[in-house]
Protein backbone atom coordinates (compact mmCIF):
# COMPACT_ATOMS: atom_id res chain seq x y z
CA UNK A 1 -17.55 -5.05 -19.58
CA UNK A 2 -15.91 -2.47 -17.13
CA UNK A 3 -12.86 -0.22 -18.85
CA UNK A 4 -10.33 1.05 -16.91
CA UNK A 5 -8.12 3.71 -17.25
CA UNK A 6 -4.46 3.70 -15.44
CA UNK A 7 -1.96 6.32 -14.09
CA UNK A 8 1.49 5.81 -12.19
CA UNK A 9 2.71 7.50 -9.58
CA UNK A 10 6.51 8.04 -8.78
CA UNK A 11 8.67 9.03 -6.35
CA UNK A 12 11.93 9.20 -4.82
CA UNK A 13 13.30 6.50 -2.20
CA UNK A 14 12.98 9.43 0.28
CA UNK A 15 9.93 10.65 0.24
CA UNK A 16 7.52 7.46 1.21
CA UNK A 17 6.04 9.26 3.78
CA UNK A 18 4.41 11.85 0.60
CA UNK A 19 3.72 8.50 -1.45
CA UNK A 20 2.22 6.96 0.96
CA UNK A 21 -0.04 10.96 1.80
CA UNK A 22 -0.44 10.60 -2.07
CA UNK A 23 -2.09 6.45 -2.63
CA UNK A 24 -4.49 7.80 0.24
CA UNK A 25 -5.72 10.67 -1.82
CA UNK A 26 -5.82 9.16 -5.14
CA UNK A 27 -8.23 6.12 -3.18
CA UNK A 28 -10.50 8.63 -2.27
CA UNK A 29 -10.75 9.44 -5.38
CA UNK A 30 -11.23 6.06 -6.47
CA UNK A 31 -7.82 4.71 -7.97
CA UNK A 32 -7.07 1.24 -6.78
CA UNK A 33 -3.52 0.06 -6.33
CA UNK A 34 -2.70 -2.39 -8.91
CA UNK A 35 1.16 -2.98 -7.98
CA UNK A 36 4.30 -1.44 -7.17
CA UNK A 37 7.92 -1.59 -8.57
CA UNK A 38 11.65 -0.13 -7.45
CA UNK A 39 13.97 2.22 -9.61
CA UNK A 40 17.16 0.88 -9.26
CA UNK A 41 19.97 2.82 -10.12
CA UNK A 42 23.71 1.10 -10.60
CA UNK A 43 26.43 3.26 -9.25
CA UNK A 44 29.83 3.05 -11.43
CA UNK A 45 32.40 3.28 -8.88
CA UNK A 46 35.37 0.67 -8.75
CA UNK A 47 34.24 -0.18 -5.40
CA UNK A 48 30.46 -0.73 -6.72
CA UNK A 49 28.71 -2.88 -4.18
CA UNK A 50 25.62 -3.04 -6.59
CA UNK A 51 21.72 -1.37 -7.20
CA UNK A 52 20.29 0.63 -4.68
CA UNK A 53 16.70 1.91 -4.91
CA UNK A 54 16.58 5.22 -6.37
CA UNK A 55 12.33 6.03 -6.78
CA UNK A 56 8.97 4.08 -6.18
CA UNK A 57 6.63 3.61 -8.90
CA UNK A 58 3.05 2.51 -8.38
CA UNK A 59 0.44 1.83 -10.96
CA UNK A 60 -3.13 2.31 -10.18
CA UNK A 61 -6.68 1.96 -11.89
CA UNK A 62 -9.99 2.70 -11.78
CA UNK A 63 -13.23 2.48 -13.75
CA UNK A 64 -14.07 4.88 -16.88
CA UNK A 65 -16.49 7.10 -16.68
């Protein structure tokens, strides 16, 4: 039976351009993208308008060794 170990990676809402630099790295090294999920972050104003994205958090896997 394979194990597998996991990391995350996170980042903020503008920086996609080094998360997306980063996933290609960490799939040459053999992590596999397993999903992805939003920060959201609720502002507290009076004239709130809702959540925006704040980060970008992926988890990834790969074999043990």
């Amino acid at each position: 039976m394979t194990k597998w170990e996991y990391r995350t990676l996170t980042v903020s809402r503008n920086e996609t351009t080094k998360f997306i630099d980063r996933l290609n790295i960490l799939g040459e090294e053999g992590w596999e993208l397993v999903s992805t999920f939003t920060i959201e972050s609720k502002s507290v104003g009076f004239f709130d308008s809702g959540a925006e994205t704040s980060g970008i958090v992926a988890v990834l896997k790969r074999p043990r060794e």
